[in-house]
C-alpha atoms as a PDB file:
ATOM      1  CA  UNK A   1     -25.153  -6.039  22.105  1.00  0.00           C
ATOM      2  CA  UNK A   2     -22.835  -7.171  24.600  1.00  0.00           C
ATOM      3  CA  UNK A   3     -18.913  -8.536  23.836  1.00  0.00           C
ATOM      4  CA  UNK A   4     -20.283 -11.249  21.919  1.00  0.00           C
ATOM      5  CA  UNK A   5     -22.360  -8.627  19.439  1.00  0.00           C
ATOM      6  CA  UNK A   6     -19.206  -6.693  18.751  1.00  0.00           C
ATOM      7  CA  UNK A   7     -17.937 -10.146  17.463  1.00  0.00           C
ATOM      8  CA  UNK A   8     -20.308 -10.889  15.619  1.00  0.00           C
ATOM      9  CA  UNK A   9     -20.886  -6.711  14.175  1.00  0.00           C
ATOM     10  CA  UNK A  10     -17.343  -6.974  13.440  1.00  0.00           C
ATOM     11  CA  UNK A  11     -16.479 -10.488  12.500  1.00  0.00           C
ATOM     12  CA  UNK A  12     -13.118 -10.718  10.116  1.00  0.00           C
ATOM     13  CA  UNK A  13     -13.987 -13.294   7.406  1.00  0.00           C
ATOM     14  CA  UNK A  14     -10.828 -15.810   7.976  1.00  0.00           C
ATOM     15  CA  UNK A  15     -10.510 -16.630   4.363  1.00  0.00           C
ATOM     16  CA  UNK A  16      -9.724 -12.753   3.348  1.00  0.00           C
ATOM     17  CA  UNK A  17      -8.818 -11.361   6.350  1.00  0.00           C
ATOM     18  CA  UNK A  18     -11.523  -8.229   5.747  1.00  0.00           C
ATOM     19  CA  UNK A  19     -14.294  -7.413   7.895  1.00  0.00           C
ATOM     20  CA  UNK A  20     -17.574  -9.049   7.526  1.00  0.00           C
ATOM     21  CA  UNK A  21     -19.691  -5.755   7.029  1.00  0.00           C
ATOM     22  CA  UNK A  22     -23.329  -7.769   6.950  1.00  0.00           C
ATOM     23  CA  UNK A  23     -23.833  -6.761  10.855  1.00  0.00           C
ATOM     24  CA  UNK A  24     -21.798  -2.881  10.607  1.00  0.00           C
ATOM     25  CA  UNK A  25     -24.168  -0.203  11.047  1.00  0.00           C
ATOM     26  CA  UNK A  26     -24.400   1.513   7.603  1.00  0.00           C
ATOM     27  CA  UNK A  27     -24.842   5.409   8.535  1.00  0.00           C
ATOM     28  CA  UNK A  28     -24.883   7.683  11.651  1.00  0.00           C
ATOM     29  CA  UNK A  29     -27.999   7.148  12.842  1.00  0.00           C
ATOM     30  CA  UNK A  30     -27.303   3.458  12.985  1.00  0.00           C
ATOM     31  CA  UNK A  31     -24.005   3.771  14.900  1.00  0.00           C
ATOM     32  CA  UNK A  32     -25.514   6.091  17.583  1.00  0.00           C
ATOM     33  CA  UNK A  33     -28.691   3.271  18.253  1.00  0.00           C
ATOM     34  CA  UNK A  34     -25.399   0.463  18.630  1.00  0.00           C
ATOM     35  CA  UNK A  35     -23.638   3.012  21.343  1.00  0.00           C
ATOM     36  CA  UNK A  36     -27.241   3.980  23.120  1.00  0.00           C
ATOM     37  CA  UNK A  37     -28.174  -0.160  22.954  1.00  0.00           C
ATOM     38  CA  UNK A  38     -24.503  -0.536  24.560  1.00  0.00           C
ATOM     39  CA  UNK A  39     -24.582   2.029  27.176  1.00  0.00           C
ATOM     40  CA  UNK A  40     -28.687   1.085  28.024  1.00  0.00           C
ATOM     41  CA  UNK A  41     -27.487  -2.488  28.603  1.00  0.00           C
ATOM     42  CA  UNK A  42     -24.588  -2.219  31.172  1.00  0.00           C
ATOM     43  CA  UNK A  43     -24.781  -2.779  34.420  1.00  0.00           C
ATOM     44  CA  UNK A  44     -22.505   0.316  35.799  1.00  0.00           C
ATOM     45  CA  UNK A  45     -19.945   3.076  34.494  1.00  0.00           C
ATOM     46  CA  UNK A  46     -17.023   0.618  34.224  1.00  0.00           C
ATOM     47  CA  UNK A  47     -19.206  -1.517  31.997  1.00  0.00           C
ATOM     48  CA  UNK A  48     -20.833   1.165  29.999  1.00  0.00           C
ATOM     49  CA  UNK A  49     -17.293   2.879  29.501  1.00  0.00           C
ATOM     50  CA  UNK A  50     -16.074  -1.105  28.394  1.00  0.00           C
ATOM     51  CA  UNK A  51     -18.796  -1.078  26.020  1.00  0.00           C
ATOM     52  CA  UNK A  52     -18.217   2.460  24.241  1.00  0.00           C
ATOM     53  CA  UNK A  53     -15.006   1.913  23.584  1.00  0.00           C
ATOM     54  CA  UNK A  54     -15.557  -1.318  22.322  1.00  0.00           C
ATOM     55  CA  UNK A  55     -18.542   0.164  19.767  1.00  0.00           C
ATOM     56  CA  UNK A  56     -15.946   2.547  19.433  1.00  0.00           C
ATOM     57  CA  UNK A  57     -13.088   0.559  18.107  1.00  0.00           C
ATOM     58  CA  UNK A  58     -15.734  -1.327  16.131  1.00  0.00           C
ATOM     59  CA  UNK A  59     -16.155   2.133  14.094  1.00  0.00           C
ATOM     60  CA  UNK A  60     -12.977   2.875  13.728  1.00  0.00           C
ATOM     61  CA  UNK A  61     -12.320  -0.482  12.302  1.00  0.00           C
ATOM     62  CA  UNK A  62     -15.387  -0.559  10.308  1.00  0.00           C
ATOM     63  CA  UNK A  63     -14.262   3.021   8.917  1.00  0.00           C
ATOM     64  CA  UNK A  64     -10.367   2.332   8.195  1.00  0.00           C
ATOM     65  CA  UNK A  65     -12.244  -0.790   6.165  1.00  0.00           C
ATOM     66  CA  UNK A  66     -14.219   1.133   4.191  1.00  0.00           C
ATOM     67  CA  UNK A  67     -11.617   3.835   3.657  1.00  0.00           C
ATOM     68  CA  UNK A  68      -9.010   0.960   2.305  1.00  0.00           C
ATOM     69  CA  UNK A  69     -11.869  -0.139   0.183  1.00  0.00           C
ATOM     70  CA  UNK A  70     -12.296   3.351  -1.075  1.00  0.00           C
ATOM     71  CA  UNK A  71      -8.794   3.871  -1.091  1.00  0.00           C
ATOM     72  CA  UNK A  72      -8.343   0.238  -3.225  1.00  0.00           C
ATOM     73  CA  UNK A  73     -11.278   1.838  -5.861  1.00  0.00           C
ATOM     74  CA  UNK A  74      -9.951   4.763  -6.765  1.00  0.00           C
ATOM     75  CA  UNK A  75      -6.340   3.162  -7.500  1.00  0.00           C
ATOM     76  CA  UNK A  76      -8.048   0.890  -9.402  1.00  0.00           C
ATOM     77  CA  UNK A  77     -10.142   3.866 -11.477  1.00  0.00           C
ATOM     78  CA  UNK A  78      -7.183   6.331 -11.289  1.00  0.00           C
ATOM     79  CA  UNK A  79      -4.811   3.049 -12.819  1.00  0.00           C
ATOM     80  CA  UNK A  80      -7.764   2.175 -15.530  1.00  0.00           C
ATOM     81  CA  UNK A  81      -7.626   5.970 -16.237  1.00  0.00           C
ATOM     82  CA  UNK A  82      -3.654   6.359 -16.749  1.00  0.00           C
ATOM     83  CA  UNK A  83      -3.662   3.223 -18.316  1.00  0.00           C
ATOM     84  CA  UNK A  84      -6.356   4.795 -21.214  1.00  0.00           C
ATOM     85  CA  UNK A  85      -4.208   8.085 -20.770  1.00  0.00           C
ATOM     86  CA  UNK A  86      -1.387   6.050 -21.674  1.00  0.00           C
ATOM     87  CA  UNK A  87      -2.753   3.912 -24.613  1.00  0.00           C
ATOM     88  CA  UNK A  88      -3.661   7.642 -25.970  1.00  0.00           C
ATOM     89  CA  UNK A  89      -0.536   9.091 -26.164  1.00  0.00           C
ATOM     90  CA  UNK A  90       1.194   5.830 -27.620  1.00  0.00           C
ATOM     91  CA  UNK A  91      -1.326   6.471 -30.292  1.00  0.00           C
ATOM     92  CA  UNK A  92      -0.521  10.110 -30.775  1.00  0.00           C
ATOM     93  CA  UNK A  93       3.398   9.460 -30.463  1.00  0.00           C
ATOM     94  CA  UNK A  94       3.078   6.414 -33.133  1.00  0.00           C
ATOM     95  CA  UNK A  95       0.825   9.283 -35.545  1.00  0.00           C
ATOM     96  CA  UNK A  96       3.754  12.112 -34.328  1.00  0.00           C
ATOM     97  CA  UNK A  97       6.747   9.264 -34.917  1.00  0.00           C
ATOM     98  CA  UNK A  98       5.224   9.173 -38.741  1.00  0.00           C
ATOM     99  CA  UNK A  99       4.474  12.701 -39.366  1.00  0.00           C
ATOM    100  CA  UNK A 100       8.585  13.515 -38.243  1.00  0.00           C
ATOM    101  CA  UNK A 101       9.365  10.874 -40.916  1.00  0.00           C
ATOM    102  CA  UNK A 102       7.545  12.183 -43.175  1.00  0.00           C
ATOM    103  CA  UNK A 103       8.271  15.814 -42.273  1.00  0.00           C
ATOM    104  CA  UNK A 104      11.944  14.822 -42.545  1.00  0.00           C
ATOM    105  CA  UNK A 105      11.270  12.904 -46.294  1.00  0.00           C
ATOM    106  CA  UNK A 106      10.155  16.133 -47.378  1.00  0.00           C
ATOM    107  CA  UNK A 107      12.924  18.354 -46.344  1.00  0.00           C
ATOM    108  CA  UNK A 108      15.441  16.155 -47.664  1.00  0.00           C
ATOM    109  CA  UNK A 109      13.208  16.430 -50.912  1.00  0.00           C
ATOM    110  CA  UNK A 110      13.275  19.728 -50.593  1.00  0.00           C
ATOM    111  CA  UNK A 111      17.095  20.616 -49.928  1.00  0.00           C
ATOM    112  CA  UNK A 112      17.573  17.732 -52.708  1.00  0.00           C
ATOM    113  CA  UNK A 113      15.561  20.179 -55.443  1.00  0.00           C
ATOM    114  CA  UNK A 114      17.187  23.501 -53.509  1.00  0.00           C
ATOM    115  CA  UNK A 115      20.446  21.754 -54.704  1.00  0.00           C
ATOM    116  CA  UNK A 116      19.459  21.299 -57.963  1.00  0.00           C
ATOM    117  CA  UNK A 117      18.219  24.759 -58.780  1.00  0.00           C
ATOM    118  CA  UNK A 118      21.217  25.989 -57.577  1.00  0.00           C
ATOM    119  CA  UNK A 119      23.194  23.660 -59.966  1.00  0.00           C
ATOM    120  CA  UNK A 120      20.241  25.390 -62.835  1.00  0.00           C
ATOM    121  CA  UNK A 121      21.227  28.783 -61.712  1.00  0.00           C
ATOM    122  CA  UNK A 122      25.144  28.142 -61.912  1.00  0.00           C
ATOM    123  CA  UNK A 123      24.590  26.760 -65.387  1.00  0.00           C
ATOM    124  CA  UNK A 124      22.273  29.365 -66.772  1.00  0.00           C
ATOM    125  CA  UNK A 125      24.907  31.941 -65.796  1.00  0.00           C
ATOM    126  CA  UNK A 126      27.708  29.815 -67.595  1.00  0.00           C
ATOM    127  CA  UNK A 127      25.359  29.649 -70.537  1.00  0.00           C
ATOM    128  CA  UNK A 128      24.301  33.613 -70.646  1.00  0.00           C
ATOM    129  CA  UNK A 129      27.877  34.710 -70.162  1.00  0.00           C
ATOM    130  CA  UNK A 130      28.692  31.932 -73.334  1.00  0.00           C
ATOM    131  CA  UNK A 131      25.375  33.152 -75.338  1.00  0.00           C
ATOM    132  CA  UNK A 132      27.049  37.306 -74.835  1.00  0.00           C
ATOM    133  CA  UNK A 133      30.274  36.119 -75.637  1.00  0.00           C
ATOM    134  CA  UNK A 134      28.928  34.447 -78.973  1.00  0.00           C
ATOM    135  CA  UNK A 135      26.825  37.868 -79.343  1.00  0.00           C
ATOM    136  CA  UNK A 136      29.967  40.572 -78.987  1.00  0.00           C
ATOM    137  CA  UNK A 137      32.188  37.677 -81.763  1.00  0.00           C
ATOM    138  CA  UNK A 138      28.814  37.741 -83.979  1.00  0.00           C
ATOM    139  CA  UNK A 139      28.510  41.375 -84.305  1.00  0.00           C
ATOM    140  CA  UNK A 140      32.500  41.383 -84.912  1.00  0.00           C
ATOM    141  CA  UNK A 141      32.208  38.950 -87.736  1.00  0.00           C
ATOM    142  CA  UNK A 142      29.131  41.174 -88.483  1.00  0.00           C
ATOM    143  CA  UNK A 143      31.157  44.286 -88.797  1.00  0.00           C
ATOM    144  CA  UNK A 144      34.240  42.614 -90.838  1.00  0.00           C
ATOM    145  CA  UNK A 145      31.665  41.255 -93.289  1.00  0.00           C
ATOM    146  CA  UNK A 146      30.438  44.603 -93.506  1.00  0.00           C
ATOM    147  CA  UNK A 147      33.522  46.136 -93.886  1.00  0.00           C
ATOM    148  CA  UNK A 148      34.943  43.776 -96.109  1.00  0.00           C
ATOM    149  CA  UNK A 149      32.069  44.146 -98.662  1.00  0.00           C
ATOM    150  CA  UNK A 150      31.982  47.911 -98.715  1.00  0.00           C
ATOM    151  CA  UNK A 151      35.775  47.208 -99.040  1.00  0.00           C
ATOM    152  CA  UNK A 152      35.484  45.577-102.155  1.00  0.00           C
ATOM    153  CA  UNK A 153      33.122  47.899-104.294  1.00  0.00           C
ATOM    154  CA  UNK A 154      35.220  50.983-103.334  1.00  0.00           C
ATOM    155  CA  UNK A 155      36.376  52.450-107.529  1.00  0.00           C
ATOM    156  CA  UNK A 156      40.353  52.856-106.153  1.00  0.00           C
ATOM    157  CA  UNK A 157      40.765  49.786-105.258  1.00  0.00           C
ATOM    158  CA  UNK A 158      41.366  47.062-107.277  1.00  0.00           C
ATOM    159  CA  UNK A 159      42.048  43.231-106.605  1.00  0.00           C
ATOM    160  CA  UNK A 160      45.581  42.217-106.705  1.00  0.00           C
ATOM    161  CA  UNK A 161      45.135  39.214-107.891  1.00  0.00           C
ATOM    162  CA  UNK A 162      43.374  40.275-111.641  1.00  0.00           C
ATOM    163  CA  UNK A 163      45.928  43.277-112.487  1.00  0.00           C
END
């Protein structure tokens, strides 16, 4: 491939400052015929060892490229996913927000008619203790009737008024 094939396998694209990956090899088996086509077409050790590293550095570029890119996807999917994660529990905290409101309506509600049996309760006691009262004075006026009427038909005793 020579220096000039590196160039072009590895070529930066000036606009975006990524690699052109038209001319990377794709898999393994590709990058070992690059480094075998390198080494076969050197003329000595010093150019062979040249060459290697420079298929070499080629890789590692062409794999810190590709990891970025990988990298740059799964941001954008894990950011897509939070962001969904997030619209969902905006939803549920907007449905929890009106359920609390509610929740809280009722237990004012609730202590409101708590209050107002107790007021019942106070006043039914006020009312029996007023309704046994008014019993006991009945069955006194009850008995003084009574007594007052078998008072009056008794022989012996006469009304002072007539004699």
């Amino acid at each position: 491939m020579g220096e000039d094939g590196f160039e072009q396998c590895f070529a930066c694209n000036s606009a975006s400052g990524e690699p052109a990956t038209n001319n990377i090899p794709k898999d393994g088996s590709e990058w070992v015929d690059l480094l075998v086509r390198e080494i076969m077409t050197s003329s000595g050790i010093e150019d062979a060892r040249a060459r290697a590293f420079r298929a070499l550095d080629v890789l590692e570029k062409s794999i810190v490229a590709w990891a970025n890119v990988e990298a740059t996807k799964n941001f954008h999917n894990e950011s897509m996913i939070l962001k969904e994660q997030v619209k969902l529990l905006l939803g549920e905290n907007t449905i929890l927000k009106k359920a609390v409101a509610i929740q809280h309506q009722r237990q004012k509600e609730f202590e409101e008619k708590n209050q107002e049996l107790e007021s019942l309760k106070q006043l039914l006691s006020r009312y029996q203790e007023q309704l046994r009262k008014l019993e006991v004075n009945n069955y006194a006026l009850a008995m003084h009737l009574k007594q007052a009427q078998q008072g009056s038909l008794m022989p012996d005793r006469f009304h002072p008024d007539i004699f």
